[in-house]
N, C-alpha and C. Protein backbone atom coordinates (compact mmCIF):
# COMPACT_ATOMS: atom_id res chain seq x y z
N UNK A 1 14.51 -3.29 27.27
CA UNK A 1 13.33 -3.76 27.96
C UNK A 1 12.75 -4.95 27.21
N UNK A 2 12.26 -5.98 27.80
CA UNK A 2 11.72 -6.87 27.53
C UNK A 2 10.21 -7.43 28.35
N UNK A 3 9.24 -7.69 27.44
CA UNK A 3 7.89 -7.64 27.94
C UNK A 3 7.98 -9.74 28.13
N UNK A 4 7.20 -9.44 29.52
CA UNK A 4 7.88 -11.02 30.02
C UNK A 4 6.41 -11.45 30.41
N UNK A 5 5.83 -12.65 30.05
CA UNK A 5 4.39 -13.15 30.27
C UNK A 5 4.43 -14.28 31.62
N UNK A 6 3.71 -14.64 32.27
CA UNK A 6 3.68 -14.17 33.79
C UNK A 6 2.84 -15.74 34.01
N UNK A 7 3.28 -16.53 34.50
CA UNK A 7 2.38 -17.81 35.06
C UNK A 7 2.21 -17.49 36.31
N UNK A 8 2.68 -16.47 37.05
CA UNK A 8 2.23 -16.19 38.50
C UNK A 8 1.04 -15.46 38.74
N UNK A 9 1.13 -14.75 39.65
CA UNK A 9 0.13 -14.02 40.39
C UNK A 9 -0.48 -12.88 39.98
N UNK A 10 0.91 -12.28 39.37
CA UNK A 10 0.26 -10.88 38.81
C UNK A 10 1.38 -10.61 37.28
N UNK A 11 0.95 -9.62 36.89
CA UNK A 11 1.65 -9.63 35.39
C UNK A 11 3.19 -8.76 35.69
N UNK A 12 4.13 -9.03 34.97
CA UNK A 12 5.07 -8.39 35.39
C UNK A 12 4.81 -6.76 34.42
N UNK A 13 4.98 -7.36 33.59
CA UNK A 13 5.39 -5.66 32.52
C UNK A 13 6.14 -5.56 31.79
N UNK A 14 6.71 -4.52 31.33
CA UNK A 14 8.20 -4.60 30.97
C UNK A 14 8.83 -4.71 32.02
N UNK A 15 10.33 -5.50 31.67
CA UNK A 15 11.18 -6.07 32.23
C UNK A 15 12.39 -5.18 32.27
N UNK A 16 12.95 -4.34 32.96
CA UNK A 16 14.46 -3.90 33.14
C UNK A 16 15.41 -4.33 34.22
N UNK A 17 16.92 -3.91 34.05
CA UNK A 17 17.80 -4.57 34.63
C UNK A 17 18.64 -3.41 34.80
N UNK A 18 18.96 -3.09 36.32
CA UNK A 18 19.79 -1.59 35.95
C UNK A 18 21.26 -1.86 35.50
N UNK A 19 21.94 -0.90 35.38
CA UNK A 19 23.52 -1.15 34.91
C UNK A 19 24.29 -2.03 35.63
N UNK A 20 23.86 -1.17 36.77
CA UNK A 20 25.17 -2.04 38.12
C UNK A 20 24.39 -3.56 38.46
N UNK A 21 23.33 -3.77 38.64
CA UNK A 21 22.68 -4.90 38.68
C UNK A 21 22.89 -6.22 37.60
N UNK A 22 22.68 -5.80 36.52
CA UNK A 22 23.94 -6.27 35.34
C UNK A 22 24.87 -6.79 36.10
N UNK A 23 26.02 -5.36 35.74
CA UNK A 23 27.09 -5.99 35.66
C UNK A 23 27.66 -7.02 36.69
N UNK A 24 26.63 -7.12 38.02
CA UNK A 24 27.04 -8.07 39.24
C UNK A 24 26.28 -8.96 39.61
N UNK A 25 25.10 -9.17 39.01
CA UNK A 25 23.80 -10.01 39.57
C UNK A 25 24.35 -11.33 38.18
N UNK A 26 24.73 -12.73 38.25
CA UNK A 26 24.83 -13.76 37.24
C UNK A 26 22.71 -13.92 36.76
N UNK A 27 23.08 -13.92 35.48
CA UNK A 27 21.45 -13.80 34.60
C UNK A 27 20.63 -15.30 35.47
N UNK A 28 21.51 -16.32 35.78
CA UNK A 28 20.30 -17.84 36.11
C UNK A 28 20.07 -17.04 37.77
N UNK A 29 19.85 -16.53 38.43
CA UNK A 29 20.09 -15.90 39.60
C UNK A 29 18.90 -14.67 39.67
N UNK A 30 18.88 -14.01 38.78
CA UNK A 30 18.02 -13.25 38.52
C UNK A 30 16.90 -13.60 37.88
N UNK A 31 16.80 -14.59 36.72
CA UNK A 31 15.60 -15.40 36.11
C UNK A 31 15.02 -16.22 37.33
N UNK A 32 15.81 -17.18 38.64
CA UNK A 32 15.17 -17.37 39.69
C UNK A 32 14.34 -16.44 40.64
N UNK A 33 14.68 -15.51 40.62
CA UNK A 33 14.25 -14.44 41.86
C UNK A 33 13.37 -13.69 41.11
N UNK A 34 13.01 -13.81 40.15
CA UNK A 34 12.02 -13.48 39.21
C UNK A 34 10.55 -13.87 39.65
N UNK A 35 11.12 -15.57 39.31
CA UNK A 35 10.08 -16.57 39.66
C UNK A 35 9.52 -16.37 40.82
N UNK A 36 10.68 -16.57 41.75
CA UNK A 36 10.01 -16.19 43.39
C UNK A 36 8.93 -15.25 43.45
N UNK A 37 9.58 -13.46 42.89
CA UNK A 37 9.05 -12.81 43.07
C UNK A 37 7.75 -12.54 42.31
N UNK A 38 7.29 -13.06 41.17
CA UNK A 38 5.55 -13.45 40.67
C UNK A 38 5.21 -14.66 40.99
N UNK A 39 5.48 -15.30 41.63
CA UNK A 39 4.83 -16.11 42.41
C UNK A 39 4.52 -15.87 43.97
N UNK A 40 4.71 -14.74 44.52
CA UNK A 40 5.02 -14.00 45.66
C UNK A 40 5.61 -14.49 47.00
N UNK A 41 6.76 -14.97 46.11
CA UNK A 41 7.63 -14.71 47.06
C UNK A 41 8.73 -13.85 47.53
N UNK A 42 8.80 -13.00 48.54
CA UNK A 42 9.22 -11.84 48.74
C UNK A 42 10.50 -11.83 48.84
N UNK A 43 10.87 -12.73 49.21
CA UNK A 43 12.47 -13.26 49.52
C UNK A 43 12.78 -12.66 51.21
N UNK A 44 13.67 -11.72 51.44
CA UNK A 44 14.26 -11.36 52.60
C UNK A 44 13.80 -9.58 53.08
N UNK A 45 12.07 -9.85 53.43
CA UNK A 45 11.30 -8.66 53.92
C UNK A 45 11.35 -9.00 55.45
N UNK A 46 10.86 -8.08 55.85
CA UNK A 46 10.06 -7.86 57.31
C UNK A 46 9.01 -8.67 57.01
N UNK A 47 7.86 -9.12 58.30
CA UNK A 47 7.00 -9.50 57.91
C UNK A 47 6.30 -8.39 57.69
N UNK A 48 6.02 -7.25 58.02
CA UNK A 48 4.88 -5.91 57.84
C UNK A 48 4.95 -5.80 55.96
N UNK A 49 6.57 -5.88 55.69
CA UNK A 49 6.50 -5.83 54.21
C UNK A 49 5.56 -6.67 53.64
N UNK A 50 6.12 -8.12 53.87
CA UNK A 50 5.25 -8.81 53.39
C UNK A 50 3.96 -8.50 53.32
N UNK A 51 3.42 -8.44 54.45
CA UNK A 51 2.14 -8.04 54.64
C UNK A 51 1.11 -6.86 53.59
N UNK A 52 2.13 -6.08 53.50
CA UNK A 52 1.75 -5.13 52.26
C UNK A 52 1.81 -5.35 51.18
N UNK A 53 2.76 -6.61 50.73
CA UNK A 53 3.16 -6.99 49.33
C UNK A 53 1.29 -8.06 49.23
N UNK A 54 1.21 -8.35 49.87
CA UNK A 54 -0.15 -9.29 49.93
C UNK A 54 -1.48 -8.27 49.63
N UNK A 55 -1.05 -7.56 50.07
CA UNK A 55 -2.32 -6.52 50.32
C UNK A 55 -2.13 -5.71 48.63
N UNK A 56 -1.44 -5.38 48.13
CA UNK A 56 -0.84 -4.59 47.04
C UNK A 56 -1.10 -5.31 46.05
N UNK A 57 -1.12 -6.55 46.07
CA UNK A 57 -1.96 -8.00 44.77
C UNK A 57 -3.17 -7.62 44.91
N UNK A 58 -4.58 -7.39 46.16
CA UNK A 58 -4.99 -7.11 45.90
C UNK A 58 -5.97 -5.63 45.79
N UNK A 59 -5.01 -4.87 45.83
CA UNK A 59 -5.46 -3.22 45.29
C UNK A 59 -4.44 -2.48 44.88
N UNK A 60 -4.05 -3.29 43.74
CA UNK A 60 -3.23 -2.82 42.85
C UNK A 60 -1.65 -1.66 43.33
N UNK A 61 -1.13 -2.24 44.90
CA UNK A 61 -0.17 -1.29 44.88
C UNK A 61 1.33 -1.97 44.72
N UNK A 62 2.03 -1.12 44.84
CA UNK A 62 4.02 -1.83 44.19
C UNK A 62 4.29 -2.89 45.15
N UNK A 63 5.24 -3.58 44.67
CA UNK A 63 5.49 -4.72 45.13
C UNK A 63 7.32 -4.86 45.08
N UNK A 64 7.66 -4.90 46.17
CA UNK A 64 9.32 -5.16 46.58
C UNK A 64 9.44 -6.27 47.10
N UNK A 65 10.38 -6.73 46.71
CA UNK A 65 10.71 -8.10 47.15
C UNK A 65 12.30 -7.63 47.22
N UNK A 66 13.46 -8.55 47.90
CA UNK A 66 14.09 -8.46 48.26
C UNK A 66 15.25 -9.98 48.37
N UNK A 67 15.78 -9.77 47.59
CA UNK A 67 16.93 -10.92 47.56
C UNK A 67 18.57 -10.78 47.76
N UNK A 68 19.53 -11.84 47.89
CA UNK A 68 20.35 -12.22 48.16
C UNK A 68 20.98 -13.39 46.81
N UNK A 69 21.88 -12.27 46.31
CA UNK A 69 22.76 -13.08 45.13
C UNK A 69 23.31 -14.49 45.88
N UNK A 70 24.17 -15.70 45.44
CA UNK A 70 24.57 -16.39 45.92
C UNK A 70 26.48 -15.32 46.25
N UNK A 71 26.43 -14.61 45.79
CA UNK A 71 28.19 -13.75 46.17
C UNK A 71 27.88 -12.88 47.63
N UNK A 72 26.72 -12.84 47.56
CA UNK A 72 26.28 -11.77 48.80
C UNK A 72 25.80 -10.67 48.77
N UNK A 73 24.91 -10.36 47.05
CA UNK A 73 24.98 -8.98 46.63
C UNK A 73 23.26 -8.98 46.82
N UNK A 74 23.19 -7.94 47.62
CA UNK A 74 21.67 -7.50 48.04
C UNK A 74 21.33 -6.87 46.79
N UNK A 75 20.31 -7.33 46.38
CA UNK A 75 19.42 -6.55 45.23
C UNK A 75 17.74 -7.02 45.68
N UNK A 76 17.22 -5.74 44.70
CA UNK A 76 15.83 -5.74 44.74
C UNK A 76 14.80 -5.88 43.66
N UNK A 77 13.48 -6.66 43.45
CA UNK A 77 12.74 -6.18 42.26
C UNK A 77 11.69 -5.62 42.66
N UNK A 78 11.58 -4.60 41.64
CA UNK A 78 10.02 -3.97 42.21
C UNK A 78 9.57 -3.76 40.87
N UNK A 79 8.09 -4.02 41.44
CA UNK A 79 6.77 -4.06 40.09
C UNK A 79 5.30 -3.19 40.48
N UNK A 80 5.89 -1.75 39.62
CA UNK A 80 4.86 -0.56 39.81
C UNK A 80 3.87 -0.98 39.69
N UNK A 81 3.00 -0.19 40.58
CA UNK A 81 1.55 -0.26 41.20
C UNK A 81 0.41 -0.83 39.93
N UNK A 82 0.50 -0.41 38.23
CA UNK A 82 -0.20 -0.85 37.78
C UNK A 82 0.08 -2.29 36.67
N UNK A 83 1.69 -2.60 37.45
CA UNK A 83 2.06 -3.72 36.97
C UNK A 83 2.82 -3.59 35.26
N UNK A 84 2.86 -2.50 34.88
CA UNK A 84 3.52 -2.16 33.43
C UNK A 84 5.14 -2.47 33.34
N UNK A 85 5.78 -2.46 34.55
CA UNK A 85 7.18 -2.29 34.87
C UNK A 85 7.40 -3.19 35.88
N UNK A 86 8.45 -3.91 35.99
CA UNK A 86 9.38 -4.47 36.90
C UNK A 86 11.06 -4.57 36.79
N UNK A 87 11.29 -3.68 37.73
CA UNK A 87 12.58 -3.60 37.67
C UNK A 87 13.84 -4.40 38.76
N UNK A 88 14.76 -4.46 38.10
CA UNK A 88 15.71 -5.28 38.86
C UNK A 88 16.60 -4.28 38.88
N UNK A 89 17.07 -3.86 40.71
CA UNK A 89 17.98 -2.86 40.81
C UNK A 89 19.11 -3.35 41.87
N UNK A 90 19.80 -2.75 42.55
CA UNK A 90 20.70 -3.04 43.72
C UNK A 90 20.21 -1.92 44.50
N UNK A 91 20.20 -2.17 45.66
CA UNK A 91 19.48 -1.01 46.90
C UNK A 91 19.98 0.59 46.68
N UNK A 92 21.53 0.51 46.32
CA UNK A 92 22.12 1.86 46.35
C UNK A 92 21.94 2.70 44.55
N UNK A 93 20.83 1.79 44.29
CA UNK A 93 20.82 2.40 42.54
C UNK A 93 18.89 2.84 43.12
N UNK A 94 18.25 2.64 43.87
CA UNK A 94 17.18 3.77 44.02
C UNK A 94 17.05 4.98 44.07
């Protein structure tokens, strides 16, 4: 884990990366979708998601965002409700 300081919107937390996300997500790929995602950008939600990810900045609830590797590999980050944690997973590692 690594504690990561935040020019965006909200604070990230500690920082994790699951195994399989690793071993298939390239690191400049994931440091982008990072960015996106504290700067709020959600990447590839519904709009209702979105809508909640807006609302969740302000009353403190989780935040999913949703991206697309450049290989085609769907992964996700999410950053618990009081912002201590953000994790980088692949959909089938929830």
């Amino acid at each position: 884990m690594t504690a990561v300081k935040s020019n965006g919107r909200f604070l990230l937390g500690q920082v994790m990366i699951t195994r399989g996300a690793l071993q298939v997500l390239p690191a400049r790929e994931v440091w982008e979708s990072m960015q996106r995602h504290v700067q709020g950008d959600w990447g590839d939600i519904c709009e209702g998601d979105w809508k909640l990810n807006d609302e969740a900045l302000k009353h403190e609830g989780r935040l999913l965002s949703r991206y697309l590797s450049n290989q085609g590999t769907r992964f996700w980050i999410i950053t618990e409700w009081d912002r201590s944690l953000t994790t980088v997973l692949l959909p089938e590692e929830y």
